[in-house]
C-alpha atoms as a PDB file:
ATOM      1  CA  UNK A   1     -12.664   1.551  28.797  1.00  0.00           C
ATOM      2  CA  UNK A   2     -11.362   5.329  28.956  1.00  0.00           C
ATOM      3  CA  UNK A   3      -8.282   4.941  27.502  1.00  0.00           C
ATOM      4  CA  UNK A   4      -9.582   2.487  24.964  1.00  0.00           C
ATOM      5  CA  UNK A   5     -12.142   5.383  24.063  1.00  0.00           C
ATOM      6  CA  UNK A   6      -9.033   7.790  23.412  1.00  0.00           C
ATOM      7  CA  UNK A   7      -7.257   5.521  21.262  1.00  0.00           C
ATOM      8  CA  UNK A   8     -10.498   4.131  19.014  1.00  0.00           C
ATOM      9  CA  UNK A   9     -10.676   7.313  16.602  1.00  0.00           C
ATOM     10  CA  UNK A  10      -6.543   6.601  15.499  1.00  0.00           C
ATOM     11  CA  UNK A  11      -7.197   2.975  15.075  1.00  0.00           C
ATOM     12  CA  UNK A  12     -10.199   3.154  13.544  1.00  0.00           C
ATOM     13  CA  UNK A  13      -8.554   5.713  11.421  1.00  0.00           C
ATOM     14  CA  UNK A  14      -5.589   3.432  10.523  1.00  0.00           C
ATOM     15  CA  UNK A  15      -8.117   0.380   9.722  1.00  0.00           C
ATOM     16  CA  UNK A  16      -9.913   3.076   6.927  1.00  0.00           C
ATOM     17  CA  UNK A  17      -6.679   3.989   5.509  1.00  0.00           C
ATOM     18  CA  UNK A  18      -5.254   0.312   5.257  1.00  0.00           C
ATOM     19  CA  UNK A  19      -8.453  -0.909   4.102  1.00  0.00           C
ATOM     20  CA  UNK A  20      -8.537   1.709   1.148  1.00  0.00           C
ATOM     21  CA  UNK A  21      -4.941   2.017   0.544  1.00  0.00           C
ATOM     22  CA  UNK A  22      -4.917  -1.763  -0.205  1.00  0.00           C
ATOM     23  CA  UNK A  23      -8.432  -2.153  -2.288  1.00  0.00           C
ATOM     24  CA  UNK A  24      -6.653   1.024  -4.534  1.00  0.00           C
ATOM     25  CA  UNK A  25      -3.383  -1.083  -4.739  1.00  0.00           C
ATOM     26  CA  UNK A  26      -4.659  -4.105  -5.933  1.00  0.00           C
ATOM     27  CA  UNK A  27      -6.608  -2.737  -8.799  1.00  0.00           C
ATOM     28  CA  UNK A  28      -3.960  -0.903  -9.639  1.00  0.00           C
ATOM     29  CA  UNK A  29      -1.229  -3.023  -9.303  1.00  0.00           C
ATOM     30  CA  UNK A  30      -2.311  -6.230 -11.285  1.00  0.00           C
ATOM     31  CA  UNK A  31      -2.500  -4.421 -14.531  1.00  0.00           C
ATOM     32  CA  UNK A  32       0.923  -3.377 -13.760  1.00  0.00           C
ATOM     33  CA  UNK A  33       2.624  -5.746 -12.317  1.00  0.00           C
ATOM     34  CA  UNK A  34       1.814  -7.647 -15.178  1.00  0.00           C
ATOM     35  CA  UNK A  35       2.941  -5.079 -17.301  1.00  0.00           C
ATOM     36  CA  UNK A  36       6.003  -5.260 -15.985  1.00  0.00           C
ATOM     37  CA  UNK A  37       6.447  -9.155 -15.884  1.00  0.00           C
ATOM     38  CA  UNK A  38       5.409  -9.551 -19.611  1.00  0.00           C
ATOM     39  CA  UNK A  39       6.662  -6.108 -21.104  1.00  0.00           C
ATOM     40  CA  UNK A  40       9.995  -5.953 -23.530  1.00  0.00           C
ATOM     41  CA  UNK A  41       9.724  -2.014 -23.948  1.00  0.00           C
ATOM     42  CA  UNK A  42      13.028  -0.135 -23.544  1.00  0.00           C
ATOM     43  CA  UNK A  43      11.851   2.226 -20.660  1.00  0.00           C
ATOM     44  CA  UNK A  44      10.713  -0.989 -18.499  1.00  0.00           C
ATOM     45  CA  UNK A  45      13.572  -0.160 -16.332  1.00  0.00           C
ATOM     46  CA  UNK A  46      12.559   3.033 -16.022  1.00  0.00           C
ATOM     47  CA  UNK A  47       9.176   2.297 -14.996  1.00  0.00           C
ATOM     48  CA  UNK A  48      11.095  -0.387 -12.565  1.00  0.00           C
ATOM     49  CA  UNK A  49      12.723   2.029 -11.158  1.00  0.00           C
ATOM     50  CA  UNK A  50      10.312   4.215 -10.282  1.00  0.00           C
ATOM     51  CA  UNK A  51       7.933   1.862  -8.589  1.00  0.00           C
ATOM     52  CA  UNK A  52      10.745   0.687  -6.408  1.00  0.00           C
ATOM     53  CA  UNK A  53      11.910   3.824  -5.519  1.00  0.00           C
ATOM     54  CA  UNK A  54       9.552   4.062  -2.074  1.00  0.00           C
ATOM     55  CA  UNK A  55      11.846   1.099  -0.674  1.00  0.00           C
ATOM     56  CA  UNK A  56      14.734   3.058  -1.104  1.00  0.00           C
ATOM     57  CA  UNK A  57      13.915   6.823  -0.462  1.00  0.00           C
ATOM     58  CA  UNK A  58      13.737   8.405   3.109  1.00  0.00           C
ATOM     59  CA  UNK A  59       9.650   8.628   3.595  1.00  0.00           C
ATOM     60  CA  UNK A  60      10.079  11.782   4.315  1.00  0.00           C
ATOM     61  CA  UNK A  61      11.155  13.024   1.382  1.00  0.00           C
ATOM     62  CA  UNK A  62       8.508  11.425  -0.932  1.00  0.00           C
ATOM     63  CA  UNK A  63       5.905  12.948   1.769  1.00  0.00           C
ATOM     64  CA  UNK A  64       7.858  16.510   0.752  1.00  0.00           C
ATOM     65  CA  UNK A  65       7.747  16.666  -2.687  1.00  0.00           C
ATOM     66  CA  UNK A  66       3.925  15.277  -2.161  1.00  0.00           C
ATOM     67  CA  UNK A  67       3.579  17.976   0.066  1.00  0.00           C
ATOM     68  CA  UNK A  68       4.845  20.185  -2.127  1.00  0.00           C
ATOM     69  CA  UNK A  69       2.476  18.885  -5.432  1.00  0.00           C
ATOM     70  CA  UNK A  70      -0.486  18.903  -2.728  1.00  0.00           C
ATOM     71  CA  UNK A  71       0.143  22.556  -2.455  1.00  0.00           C
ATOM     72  CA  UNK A  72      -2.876  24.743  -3.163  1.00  0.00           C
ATOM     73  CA  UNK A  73      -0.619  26.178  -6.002  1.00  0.00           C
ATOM     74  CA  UNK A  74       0.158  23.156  -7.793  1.00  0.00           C
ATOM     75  CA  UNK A  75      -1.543  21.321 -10.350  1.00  0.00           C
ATOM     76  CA  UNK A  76      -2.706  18.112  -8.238  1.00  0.00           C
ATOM     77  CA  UNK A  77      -3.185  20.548  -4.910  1.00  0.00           C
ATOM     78  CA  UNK A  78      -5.307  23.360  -6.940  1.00  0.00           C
ATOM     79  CA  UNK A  79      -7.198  20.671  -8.805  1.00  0.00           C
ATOM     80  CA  UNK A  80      -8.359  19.334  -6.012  1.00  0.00           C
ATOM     81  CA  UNK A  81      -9.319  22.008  -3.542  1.00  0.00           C
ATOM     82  CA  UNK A  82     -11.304  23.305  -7.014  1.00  0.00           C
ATOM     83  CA  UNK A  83     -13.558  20.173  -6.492  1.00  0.00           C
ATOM     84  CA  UNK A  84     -13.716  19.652  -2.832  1.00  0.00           C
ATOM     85  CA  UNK A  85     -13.226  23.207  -1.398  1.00  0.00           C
ATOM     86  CA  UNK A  86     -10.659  21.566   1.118  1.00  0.00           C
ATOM     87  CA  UNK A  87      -6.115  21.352   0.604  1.00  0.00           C
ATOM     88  CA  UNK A  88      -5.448  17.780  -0.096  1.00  0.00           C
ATOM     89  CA  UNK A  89      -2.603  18.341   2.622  1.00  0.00           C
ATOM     90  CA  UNK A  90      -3.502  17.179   5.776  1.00  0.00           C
ATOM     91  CA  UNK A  91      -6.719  15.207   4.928  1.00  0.00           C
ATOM     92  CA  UNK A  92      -7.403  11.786   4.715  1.00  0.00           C
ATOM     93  CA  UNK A  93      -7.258  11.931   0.921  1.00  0.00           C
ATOM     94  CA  UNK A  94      -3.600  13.122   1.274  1.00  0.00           C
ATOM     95  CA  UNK A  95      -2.870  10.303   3.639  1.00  0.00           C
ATOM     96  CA  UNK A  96      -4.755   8.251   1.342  1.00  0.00           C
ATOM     97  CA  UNK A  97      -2.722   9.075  -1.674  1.00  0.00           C
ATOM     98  CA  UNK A  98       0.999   9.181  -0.239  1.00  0.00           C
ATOM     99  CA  UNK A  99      -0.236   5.581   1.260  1.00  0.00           C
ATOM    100  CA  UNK A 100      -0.785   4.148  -1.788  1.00  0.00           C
ATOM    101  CA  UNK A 101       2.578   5.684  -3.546  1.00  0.00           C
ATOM    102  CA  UNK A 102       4.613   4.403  -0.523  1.00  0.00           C
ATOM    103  CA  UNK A 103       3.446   0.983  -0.546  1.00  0.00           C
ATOM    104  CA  UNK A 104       2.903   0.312  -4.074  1.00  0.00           C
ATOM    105  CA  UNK A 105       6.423  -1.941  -3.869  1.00  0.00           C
ATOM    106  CA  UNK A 106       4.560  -4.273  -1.204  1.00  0.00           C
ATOM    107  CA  UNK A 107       2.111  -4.930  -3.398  1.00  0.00           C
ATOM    108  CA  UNK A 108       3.994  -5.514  -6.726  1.00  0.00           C
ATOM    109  CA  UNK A 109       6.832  -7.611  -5.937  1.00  0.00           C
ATOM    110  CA  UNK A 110       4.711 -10.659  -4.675  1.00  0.00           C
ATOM    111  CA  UNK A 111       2.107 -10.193  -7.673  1.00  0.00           C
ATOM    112  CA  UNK A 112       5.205 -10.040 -10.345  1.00  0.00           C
ATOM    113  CA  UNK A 113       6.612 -13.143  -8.542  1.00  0.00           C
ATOM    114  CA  UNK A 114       3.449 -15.312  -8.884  1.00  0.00           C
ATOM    115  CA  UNK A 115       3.178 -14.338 -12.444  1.00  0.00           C
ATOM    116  CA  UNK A 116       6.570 -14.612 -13.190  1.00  0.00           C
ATOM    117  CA  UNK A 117       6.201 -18.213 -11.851  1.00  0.00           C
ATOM    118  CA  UNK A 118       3.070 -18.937 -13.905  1.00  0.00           C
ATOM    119  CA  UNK A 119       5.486 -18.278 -17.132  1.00  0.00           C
ATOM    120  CA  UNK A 120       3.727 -18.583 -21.017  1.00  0.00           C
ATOM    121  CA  UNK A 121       3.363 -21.730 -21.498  1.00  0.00           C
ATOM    122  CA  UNK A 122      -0.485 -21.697 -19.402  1.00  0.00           C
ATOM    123  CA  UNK A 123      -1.433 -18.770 -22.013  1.00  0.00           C
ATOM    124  CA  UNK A 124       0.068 -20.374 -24.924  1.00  0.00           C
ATOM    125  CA  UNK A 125      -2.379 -23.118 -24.054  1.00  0.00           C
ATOM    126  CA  UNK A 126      -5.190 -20.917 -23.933  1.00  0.00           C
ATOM    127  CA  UNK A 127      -4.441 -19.152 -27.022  1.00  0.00           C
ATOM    128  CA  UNK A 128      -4.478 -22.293 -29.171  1.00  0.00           C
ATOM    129  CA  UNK A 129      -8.312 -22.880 -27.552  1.00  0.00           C
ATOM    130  CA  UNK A 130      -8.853 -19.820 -28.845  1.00  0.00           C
ATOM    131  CA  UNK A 131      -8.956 -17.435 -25.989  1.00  0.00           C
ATOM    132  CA  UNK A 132      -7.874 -13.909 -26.225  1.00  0.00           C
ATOM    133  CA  UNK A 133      -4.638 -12.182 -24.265  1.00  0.00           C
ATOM    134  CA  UNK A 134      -7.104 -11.072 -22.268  1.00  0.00           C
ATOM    135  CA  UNK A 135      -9.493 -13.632 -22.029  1.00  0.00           C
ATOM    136  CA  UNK A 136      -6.703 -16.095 -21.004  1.00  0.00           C
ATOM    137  CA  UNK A 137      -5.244 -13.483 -18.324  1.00  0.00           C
ATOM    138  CA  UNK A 138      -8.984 -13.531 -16.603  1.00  0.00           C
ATOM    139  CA  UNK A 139      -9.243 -16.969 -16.839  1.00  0.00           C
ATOM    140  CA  UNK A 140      -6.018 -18.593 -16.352  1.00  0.00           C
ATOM    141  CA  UNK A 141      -3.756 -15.714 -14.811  1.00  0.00           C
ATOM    142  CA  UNK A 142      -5.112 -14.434 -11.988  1.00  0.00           C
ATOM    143  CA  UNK A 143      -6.648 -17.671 -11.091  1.00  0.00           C
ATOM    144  CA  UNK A 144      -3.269 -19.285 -10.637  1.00  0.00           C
ATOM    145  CA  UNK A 145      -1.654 -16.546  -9.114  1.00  0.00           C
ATOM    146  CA  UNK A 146      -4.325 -16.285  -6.428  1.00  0.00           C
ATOM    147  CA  UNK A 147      -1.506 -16.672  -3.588  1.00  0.00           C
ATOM    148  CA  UNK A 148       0.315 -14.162  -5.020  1.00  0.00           C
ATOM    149  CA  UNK A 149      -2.699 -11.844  -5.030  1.00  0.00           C
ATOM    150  CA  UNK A 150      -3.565 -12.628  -1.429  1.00  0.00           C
ATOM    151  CA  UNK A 151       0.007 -11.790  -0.582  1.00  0.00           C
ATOM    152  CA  UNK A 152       0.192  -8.472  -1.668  1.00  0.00           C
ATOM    153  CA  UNK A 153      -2.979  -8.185  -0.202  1.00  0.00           C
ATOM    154  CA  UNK A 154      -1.808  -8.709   3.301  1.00  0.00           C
ATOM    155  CA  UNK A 155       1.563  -7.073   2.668  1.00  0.00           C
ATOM    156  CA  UNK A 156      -0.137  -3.820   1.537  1.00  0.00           C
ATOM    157  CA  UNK A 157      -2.513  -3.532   4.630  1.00  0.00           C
ATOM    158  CA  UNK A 158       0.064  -4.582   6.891  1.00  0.00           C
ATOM    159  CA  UNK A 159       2.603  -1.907   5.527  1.00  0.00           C
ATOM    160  CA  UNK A 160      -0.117   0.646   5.675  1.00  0.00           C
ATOM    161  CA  UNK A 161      -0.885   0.178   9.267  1.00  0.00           C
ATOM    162  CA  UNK A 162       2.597   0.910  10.618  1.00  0.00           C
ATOM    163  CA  UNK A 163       3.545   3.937   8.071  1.00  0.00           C
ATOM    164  CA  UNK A 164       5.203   6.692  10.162  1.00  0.00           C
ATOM    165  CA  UNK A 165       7.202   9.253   8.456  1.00  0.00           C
ATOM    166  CA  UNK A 166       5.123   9.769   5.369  1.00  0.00           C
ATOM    167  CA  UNK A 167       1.436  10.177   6.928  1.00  0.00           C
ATOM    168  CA  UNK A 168       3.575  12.436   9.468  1.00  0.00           C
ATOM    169  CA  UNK A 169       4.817  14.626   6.710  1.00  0.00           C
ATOM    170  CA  UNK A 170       1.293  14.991   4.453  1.00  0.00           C
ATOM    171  CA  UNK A 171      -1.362  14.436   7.257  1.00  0.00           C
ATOM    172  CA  UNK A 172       0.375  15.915  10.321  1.00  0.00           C
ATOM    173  CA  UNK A 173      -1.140  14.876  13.534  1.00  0.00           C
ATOM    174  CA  UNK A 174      -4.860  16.088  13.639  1.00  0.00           C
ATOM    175  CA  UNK A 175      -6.837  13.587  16.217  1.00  0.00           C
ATOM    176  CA  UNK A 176      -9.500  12.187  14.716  1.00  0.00           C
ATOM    177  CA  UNK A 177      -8.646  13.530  11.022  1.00  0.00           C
ATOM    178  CA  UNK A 178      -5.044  12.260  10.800  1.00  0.00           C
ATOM    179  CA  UNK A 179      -3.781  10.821  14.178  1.00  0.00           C
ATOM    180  CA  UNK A 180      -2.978   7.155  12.924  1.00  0.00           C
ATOM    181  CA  UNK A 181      -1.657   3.969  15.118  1.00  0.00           C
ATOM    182  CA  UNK A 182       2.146   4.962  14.597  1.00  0.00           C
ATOM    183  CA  UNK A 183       1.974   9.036  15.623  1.00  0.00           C
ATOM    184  CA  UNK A 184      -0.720   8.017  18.297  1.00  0.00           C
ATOM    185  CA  UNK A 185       2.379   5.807  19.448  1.00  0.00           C
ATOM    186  CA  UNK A 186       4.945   8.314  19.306  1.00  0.00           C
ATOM    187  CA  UNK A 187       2.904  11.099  21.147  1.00  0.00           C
ATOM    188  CA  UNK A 188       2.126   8.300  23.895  1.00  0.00           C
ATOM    189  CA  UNK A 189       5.773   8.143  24.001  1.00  0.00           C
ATOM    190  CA  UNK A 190       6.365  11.741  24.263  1.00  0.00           C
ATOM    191  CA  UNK A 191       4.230  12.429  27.269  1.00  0.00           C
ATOM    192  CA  UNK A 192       5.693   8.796  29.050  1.00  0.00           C
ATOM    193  CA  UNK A 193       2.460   6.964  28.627  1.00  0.00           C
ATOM    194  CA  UNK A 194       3.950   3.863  28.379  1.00  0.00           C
ATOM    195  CA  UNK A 195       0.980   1.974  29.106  1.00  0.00           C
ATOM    196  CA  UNK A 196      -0.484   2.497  25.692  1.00  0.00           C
ATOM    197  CA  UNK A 197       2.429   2.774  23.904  1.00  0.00           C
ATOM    198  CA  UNK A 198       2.888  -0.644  24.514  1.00  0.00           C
ATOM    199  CA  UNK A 199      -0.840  -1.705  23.782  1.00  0.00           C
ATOM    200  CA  UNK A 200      -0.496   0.115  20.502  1.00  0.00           C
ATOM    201  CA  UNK A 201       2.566  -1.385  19.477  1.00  0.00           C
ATOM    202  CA  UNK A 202       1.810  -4.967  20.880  1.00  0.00           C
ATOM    203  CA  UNK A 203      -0.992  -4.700  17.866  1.00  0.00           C
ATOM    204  CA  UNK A 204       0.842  -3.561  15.531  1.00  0.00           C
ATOM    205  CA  UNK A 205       3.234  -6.099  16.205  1.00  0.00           C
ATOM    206  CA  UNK A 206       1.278  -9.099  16.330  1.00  0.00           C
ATOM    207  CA  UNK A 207      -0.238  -8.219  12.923  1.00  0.00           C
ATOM    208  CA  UNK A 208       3.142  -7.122  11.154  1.00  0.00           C
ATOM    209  CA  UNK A 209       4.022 -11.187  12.220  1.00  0.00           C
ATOM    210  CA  UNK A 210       1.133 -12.587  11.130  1.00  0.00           C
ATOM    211  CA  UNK A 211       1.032 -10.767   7.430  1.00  0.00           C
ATOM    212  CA  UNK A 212       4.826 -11.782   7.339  1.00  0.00           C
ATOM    213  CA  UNK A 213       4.120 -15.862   8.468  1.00  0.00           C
ATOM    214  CA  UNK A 214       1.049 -15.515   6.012  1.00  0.00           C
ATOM    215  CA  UNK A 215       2.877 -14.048   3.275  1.00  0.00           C
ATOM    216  CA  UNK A 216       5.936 -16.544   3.384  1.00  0.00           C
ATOM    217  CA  UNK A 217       3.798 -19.394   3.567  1.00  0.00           C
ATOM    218  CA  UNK A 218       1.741 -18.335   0.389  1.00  0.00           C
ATOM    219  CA  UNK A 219       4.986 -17.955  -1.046  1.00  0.00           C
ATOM    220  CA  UNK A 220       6.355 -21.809  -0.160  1.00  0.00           C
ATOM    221  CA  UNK A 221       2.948 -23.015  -1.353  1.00  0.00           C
ATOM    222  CA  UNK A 222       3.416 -21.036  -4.696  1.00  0.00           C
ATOM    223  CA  UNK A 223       6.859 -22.676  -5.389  1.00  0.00           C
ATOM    224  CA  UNK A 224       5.278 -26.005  -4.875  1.00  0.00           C
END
């Protein structure tokens, strides 16, 4: 009961910061994602490009340059301490935002998939009943690409709960403030607490299986 009592604020933490992370992604990443399925613009790849870039890059170097823009002289950094009276550095805002940037690919590849798979056909139907674009994305869209949707739900949370490097970089390792799952893991590690280590990571394991086996079965069911 102890040690469970010393490990609660980091996972409790970690739940708050998936939970958020993810409800932020998904508004933010249908209107996108779509974006990007339907979109014929020149700069698309650009745009591409960028949102992919998190699966590519080093986290630590995206939590850098965040670090650096959360700066109390830079725009975002100075904007916000302005507001709140607190640096966005090493808060759960800045974990919150360098979250979301990092695992914005998790959630847009499964929703451009699904709507990729829908094609135009559904919304050429709806157009000739006289629904709008968007009319016909509310009520034909999203409806059929509701696998899709829970997909990158479960990828985004799931992604979020074992981030490392990047919450490392912007948050630190403040118990109770910043401490998540992963840097709770490595500090058991560090002082040869094994015990937990393993308990920790046995969690985090478990889940990262289950969001994959739910995510891949979505994604059989979708191609049927």
């Amino acid at each position: 009961m102890e040690m469970f009592s010393e490990i609660w604020p980091a996972i409790w933490l970690t739940l708050q910061l998936a939970f958020f992370s993810t409800l932020i992604l998904m508004i933010m990443s249908v209107p996108l994602a779509w974006w990007l399925t339907v979109s014929t613009r020149r700069f698309k790849p650009l745009i591409e490009a960028l949102v992919t870039l998190p699966l590519v890059l080093p986290p630590t170097v995206i939590g850098f340059y965040l670090l650096i823009l959360m700066s109390p002289n830079a725009f975002l950094g100075g904007a916000w301490m302005s507001i709140t009276g607190e640096t966005l550095a090493f808060s759960f805002a800045g974990l919150l935002l360098a979250s979301v940037i990092y695992s914005l690919p998790f959630a847009i590849q499964p929703l451009r998939g699904a709507f990729e798979t829908i094609g135009s056909s559904h919304r050429e139907v709806a157009a000739t009943l006289g629904a709008s674009p968007i009319q016909a994305f509310f009520s034909v869209v999203l409806p059929l690409s509701r696998r899709g949707l829970l997909s990158a739900a479960v990828l985004s949370f799931a992604h979020t709960l074992g981030e490392f490097g990047i919450v490392l970089m912007v948050g630190g390792n403040i118990p109770g403030r910043t401490r998540v799952i992963s840097i709770e893991i490595f500090n058991r590690v560090e002082t040869l607490d094994y015990d937990v280590a393993h308990l920790l990571s046995a969690g985090l394991l478990i889940v990262s299986f289950l969001a994959l086996t739910v995510t891949y079965f979505l994604g059989r069911e979708r191609r049927r």
